[in-house]
C-alpha atoms as a PDB file:
ATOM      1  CA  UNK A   1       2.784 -84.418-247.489  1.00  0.00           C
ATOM      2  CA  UNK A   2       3.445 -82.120-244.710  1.00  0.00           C
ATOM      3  CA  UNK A   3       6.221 -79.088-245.586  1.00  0.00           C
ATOM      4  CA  UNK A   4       9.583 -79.199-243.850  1.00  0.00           C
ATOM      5  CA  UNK A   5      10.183 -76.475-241.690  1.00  0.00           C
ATOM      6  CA  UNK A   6      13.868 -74.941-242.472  1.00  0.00           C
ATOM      7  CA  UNK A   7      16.092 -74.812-238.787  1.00  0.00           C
ATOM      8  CA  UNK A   8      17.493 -71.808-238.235  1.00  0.00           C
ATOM      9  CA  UNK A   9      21.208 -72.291-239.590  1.00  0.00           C
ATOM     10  CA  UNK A  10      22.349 -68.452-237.753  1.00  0.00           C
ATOM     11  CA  UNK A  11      21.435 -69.658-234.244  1.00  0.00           C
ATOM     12  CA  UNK A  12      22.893 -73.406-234.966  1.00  0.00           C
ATOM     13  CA  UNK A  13      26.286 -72.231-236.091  1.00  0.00           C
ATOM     14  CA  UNK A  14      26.225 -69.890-233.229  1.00  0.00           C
ATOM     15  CA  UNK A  15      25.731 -72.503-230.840  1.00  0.00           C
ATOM     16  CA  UNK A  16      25.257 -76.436-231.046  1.00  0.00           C
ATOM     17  CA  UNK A  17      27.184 -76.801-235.000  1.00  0.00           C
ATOM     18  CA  UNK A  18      30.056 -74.070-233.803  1.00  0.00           C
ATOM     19  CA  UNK A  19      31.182 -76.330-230.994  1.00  0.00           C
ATOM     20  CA  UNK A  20      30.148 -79.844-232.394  1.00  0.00           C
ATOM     21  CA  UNK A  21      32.315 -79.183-235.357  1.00  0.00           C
ATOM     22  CA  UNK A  22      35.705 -77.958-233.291  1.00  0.00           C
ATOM     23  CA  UNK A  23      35.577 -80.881-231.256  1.00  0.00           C
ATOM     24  CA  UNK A  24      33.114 -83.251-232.249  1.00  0.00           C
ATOM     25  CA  UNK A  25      33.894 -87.124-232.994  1.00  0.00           C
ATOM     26  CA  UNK A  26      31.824 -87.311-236.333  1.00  0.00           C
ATOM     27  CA  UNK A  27      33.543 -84.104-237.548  1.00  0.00           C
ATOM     28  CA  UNK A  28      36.535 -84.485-236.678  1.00  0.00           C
ATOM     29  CA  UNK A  29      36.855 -88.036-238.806  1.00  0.00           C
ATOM     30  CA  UNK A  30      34.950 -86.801-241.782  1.00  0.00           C
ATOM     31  CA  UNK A  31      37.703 -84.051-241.695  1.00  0.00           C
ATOM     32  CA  UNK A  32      40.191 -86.146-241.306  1.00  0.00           C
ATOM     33  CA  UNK A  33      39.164 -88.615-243.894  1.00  0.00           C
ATOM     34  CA  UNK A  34      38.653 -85.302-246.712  1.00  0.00           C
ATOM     35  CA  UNK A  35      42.078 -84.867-246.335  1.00  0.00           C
ATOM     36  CA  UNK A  36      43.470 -88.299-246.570  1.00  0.00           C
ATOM     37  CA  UNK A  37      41.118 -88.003-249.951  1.00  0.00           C
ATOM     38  CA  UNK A  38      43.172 -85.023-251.093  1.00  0.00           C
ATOM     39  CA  UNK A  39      45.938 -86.276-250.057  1.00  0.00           C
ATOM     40  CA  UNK A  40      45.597 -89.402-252.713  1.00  0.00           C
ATOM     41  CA  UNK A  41      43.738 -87.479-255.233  1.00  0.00           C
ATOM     42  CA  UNK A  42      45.554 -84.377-255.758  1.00  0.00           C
ATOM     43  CA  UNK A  43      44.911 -80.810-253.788  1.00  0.00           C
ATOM     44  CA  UNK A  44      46.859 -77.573-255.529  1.00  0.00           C
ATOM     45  CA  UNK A  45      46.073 -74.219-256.687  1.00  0.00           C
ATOM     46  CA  UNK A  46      42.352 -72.286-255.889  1.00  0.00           C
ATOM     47  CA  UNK A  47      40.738 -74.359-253.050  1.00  0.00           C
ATOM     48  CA  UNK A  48      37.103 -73.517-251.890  1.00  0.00           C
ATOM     49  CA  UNK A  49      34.994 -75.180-249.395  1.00  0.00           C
ATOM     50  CA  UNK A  50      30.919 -74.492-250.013  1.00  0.00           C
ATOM     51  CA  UNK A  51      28.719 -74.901-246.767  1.00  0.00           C
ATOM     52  CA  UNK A  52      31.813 -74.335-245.318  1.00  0.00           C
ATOM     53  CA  UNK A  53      29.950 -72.909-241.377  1.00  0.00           C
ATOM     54  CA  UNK A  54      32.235 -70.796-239.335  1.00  0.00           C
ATOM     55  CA  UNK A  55      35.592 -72.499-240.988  1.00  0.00           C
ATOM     56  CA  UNK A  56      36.388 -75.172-238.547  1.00  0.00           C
ATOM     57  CA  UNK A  57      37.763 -77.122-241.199  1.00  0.00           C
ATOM     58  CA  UNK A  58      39.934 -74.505-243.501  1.00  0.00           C
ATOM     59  CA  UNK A  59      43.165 -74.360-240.426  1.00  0.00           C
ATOM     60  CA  UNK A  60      43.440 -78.044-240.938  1.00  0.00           C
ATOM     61  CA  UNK A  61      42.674 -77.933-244.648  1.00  0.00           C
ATOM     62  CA  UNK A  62      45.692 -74.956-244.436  1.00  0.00           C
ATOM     63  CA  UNK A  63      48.366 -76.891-242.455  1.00  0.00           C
ATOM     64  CA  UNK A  64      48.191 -80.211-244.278  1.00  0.00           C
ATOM     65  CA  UNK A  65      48.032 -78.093-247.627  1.00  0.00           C
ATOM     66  CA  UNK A  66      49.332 -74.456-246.856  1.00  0.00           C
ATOM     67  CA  UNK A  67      49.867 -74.180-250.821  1.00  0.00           C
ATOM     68  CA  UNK A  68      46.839 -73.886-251.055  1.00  0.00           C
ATOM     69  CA  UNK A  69      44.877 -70.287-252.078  1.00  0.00           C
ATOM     70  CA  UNK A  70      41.340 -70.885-249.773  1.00  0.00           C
ATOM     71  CA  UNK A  71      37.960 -69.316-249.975  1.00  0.00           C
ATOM     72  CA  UNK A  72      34.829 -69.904-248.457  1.00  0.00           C
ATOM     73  CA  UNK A  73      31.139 -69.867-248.976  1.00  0.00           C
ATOM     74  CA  UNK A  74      28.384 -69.895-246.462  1.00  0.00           C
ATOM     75  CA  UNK A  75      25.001 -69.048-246.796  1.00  0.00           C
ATOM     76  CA  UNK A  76      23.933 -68.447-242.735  1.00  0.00           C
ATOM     77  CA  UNK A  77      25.138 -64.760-242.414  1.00  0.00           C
ATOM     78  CA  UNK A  78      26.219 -65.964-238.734  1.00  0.00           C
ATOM     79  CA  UNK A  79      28.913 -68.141-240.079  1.00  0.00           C
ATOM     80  CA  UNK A  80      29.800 -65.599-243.339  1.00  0.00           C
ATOM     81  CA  UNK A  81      30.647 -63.272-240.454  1.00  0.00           C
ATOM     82  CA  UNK A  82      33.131 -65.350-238.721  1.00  0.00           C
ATOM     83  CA  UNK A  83      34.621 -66.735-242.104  1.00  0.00           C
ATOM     84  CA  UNK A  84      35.522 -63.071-242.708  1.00  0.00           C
ATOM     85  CA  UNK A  85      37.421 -62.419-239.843  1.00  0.00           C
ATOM     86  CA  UNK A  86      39.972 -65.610-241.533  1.00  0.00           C
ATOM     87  CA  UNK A  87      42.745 -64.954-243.591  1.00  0.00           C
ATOM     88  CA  UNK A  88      40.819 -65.930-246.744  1.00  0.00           C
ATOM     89  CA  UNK A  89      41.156 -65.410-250.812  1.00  0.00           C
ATOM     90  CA  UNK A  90      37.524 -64.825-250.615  1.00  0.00           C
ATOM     91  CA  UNK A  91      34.406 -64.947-248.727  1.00  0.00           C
ATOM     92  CA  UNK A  92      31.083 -65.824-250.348  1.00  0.00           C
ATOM     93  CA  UNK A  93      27.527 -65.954-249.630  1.00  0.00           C
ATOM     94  CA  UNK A  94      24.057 -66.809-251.500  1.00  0.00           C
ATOM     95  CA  UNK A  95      22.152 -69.642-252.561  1.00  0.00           C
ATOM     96  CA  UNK A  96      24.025 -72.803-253.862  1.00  0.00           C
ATOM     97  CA  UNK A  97      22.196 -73.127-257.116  1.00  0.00           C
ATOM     98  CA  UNK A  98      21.509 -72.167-260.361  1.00  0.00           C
ATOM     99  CA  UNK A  99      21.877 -68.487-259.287  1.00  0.00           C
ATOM    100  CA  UNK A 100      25.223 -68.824-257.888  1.00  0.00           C
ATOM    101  CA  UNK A 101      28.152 -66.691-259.809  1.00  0.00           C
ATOM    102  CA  UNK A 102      30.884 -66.152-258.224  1.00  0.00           C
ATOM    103  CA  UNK A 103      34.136 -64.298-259.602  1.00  0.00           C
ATOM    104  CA  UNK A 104      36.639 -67.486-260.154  1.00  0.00           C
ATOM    105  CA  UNK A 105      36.847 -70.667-260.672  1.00  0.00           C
ATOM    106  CA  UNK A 106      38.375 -73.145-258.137  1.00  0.00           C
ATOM    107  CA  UNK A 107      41.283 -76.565-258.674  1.00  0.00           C
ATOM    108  CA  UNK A 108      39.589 -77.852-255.502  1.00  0.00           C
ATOM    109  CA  UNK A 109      36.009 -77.758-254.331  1.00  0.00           C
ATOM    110  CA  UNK A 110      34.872 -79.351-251.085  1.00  0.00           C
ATOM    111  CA  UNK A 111      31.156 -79.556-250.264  1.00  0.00           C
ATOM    112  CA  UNK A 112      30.789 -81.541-247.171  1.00  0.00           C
ATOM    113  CA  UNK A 113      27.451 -82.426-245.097  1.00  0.00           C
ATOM    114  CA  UNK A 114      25.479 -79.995-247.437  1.00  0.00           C
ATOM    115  CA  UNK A 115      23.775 -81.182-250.221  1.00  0.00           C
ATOM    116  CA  UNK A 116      21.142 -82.936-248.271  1.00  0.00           C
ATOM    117  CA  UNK A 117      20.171 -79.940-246.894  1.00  0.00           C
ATOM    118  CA  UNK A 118      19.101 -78.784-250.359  1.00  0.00           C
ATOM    119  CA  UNK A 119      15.932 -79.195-251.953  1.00  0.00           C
ATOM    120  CA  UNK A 120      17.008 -78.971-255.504  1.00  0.00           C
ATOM    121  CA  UNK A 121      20.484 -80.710-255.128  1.00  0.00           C
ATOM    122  CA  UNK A 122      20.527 -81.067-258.945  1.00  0.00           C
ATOM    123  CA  UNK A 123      21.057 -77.441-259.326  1.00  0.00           C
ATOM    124  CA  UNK A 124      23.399 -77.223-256.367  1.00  0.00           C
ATOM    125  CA  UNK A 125      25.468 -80.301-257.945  1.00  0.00           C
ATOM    126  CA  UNK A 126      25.172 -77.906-261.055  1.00  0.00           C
ATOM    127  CA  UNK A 127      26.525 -74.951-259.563  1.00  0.00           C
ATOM    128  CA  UNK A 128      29.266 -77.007-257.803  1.00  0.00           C
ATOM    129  CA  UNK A 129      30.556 -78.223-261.216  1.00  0.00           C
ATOM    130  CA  UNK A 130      30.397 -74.841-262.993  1.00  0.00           C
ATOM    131  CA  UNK A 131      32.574 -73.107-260.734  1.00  0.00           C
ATOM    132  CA  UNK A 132      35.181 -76.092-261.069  1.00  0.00           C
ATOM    133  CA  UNK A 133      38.640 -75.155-263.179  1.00  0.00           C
ATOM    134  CA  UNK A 134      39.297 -77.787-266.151  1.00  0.00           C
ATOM    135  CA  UNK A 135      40.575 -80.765-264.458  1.00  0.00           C
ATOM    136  CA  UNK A 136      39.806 -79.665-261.051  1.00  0.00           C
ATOM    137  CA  UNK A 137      38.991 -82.312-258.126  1.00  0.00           C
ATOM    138  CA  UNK A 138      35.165 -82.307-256.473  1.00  0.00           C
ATOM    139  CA  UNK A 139      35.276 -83.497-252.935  1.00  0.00           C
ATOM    140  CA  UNK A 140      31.941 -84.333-251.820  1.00  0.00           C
ATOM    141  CA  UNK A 141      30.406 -86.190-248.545  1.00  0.00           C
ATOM    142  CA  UNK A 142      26.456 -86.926-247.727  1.00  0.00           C
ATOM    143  CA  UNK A 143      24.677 -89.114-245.143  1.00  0.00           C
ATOM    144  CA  UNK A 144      24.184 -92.284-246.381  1.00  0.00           C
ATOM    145  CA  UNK A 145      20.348 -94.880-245.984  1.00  0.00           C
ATOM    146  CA  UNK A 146      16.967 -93.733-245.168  1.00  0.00           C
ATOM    147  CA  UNK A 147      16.912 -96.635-242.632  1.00  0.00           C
ATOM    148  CA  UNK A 148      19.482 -94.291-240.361  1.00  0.00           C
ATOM    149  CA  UNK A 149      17.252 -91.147-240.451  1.00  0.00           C
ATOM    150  CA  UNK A 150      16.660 -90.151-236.682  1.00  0.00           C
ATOM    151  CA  UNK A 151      15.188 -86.758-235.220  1.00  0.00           C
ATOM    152  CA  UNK A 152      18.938 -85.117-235.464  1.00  0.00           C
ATOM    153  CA  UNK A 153      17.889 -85.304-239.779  1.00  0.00           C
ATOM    154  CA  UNK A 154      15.258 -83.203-238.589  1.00  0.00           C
ATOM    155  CA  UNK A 155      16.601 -80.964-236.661  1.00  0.00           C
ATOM    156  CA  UNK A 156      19.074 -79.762-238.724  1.00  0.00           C
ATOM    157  CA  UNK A 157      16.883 -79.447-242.038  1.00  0.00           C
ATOM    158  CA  UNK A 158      18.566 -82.852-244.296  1.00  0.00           C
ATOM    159  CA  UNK A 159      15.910 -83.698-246.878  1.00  0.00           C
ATOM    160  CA  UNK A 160      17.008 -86.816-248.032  1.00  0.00           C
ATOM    161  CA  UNK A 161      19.781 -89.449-247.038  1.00  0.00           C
ATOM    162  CA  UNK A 162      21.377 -90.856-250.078  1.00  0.00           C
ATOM    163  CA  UNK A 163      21.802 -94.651-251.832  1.00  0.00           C
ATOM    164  CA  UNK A 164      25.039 -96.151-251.829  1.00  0.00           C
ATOM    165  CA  UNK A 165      26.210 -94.926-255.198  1.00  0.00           C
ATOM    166  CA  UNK A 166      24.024 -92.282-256.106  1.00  0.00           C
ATOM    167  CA  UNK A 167      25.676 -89.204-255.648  1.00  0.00           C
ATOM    168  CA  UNK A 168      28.496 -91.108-257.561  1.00  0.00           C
ATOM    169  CA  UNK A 169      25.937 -91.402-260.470  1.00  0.00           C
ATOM    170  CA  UNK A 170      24.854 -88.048-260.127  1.00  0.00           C
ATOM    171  CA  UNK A 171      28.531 -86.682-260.934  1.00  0.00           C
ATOM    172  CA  UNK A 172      28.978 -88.671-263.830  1.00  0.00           C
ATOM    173  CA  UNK A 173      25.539 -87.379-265.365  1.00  0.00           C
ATOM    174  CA  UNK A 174      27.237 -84.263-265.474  1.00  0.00           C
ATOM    175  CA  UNK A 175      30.622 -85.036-267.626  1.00  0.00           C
ATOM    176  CA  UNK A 176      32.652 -85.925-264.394  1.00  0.00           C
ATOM    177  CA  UNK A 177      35.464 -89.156-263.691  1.00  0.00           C
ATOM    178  CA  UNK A 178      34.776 -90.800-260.374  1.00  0.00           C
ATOM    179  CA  UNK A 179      37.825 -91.164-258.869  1.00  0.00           C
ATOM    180  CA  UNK A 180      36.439 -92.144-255.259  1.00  0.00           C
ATOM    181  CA  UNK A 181      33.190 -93.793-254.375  1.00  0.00           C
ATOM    182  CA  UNK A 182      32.817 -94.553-250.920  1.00  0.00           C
ATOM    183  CA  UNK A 183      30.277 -96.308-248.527  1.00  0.00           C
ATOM    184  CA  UNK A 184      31.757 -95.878-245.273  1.00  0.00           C
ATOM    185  CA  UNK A 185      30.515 -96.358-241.171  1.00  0.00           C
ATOM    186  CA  UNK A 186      29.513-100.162-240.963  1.00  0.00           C
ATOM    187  CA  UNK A 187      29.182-100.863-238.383  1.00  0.00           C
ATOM    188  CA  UNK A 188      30.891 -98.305-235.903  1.00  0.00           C
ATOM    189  CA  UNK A 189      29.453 -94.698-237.331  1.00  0.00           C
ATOM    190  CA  UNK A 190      26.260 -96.258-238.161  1.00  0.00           C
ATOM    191  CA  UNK A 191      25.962 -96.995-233.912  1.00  0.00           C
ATOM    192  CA  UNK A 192      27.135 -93.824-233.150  1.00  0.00           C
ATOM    193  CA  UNK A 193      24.664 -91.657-235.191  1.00  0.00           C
ATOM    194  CA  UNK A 194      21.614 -93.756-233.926  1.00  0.00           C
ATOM    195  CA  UNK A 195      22.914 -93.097-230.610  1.00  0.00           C
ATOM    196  CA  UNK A 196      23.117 -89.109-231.451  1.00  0.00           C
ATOM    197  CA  UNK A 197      19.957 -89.582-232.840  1.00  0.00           C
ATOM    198  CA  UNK A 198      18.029 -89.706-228.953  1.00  0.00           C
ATOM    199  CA  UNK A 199      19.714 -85.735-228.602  1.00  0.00           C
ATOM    200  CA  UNK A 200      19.063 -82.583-229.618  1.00  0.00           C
ATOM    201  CA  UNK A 201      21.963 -80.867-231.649  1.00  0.00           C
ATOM    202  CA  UNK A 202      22.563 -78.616-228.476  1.00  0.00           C
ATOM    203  CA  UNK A 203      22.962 -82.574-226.332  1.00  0.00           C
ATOM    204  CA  UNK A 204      25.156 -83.576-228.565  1.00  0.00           C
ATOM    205  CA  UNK A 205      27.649 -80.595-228.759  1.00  0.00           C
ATOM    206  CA  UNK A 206      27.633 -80.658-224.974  1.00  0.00           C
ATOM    207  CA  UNK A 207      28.469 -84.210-224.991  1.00  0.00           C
ATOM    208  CA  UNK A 208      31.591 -83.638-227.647  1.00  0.00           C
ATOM    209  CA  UNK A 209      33.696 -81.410-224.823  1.00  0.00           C
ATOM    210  CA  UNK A 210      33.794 -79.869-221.683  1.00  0.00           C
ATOM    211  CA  UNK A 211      35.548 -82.104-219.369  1.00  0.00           C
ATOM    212  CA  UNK A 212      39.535 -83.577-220.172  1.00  0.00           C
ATOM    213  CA  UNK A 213      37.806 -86.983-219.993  1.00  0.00           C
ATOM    214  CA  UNK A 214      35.512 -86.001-222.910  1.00  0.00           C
ATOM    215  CA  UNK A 215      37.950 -84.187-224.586  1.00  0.00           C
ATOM    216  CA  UNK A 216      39.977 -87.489-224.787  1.00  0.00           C
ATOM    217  CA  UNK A 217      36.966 -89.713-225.257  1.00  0.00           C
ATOM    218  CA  UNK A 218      35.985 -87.717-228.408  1.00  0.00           C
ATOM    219  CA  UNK A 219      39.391 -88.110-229.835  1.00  0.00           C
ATOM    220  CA  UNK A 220      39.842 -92.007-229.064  1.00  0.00           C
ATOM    221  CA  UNK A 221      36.210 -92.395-230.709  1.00  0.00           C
ATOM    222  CA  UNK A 222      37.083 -89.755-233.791  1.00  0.00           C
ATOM    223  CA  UNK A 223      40.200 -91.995-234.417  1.00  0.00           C
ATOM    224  CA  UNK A 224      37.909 -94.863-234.304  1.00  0.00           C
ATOM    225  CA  UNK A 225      35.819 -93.682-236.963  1.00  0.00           C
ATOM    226  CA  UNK A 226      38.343 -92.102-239.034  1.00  0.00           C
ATOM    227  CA  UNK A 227      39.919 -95.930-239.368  1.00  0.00           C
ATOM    228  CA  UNK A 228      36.620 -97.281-240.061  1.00  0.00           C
ATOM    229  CA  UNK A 229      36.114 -94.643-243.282  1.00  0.00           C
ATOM    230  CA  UNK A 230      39.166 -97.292-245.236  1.00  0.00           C
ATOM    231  CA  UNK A 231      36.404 -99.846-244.993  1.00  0.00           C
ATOM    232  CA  UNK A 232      33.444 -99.018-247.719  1.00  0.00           C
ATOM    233  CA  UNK A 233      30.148-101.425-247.948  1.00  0.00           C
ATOM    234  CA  UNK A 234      27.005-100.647-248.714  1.00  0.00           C
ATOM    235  CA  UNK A 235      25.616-100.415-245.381  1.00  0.00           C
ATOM    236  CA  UNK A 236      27.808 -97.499-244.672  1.00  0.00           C
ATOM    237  CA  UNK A 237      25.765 -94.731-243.233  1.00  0.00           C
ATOM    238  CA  UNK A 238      28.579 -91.826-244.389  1.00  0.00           C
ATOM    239  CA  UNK A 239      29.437 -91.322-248.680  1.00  0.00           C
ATOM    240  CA  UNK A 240      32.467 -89.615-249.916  1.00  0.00           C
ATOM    241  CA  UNK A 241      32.884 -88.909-253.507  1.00  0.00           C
ATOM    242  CA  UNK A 242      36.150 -87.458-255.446  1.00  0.00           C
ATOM    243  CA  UNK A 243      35.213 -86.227-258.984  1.00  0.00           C
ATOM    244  CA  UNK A 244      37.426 -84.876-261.767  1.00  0.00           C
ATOM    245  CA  UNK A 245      36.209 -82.246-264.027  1.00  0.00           C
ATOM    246  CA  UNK A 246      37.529 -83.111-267.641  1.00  0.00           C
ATOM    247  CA  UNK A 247      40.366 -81.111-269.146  1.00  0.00           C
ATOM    248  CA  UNK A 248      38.686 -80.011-271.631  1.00  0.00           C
ATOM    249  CA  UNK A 249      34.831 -79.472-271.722  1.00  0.00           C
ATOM    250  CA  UNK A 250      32.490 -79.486-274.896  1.00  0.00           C
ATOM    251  CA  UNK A 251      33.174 -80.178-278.458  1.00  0.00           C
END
């Protein structure tokens, strides 16, 4: 079996990921979906997202929920440094597994769009769950069937797309309540990505703005997809996952 070749996550987040995930379609409704998630399932106290890039996300994340405390983590030092220039709890870096420590605990973790990136996503699952509070809410989101894998999966690094229900049955392994399990993107998403899938990551951010037309196109197709997430079926090329941590752990 021929070794993967890790992308360079400093120059994507400088370039192609930076801009894709300000104004980009599939972004922008996985976003949007998170926090209809939180919204349902309960969002107070310490919130941190892991993987979280340069932060696109934590503004929106802070106006729908400015009770919030946030922090970050980000393992591309190009990112790290433009998380710290935010008005953040915290700022972390390093590995997301079994090596992780950081200095709290968290009500609210988000890990979005990272965990097949990770060879070992037991250990990152593991590390996610350790640094939740008792009770605290997991909120998760992976690409979904082999059968969608395209040369974008590539380029960015993923390892693996996921079953319909296994990252589900990965959380529950570990002690957790399933709240959420859902298949989403049939048919619209699943289109879309297979169509990103003939671009390069640089392509594809190009394609997401520039011009008002595009501007608006992205936003009429992000609105689009963001409907399509209150559908789940098994053919769904996107899974989100909300997981409780019990309220009280061990004997």
């Amino acid at each position: 079996m021929t070794a993967r070749t890790a992308p360079d996550y400093d120059a994507l987040w400088r370039g192609p990921w930076k801009d894709a995930a300000a104004r980009g379609p599939g972004f922008r409704s996985r976003y949007a979906t998170l926090l209809r998630l939180m919204g349902k399932h309960g969002a107070a106290g310490r919130f941190i997202e892991m993987g979280a890039g340069t932060g696109a996300f934590l503004p929106i994340v802070q106006r729908r929920f400015p009770w919030l405390e946030l922090s970050a983590h980000e393992r591309a030092d190009a990112a790290r440094e433009e998380l710290a220039r935010r008005d953040l709890a915290g700022v972390y870096g390093g590995s997301l597994d079994e090596t992780l420590q950081l200095d709290r605990a968290f009500d609210v973790v988000v890990c979005s769009e990272v965990l097949e990136h990770i060879e070992d996503h037991d250990a990152a699952l593991d590390a996610l769950v350790r640094h939740l509070r008792p009770g605290g809410r997991l909120y998760l989101s992976v690409p979904q069937r082999q059968s969608l894998w395209t040369q974008v999966d590539d380029a960015v690094g993923h390892v693996r797309r996921y079953r319909s229900g296994e990252l589900a049955d990965m959380c529950r392994a570990r002690g957790l309540e399933v709240l959420d399990d859902l298949s989403t993107g049939f048919p619209l998403y699943n289109v879309y990505y297979r169509a990103l899938g003939r671009k390069s990551p640089e392509e594809t951010a190009q394609a997401a703005g520039g011009s008002a037309a595009a501007s608006v196109l992205s936003g009429v197709l992000a609105a689009a997809l963001t409907a399509e997430t209150r559908l789940s079926t098994p053919l769904g090329g996107r899974g989100f996952v909300v997981a409780r941590s019990p309220y009280r752990r061990g004997p």
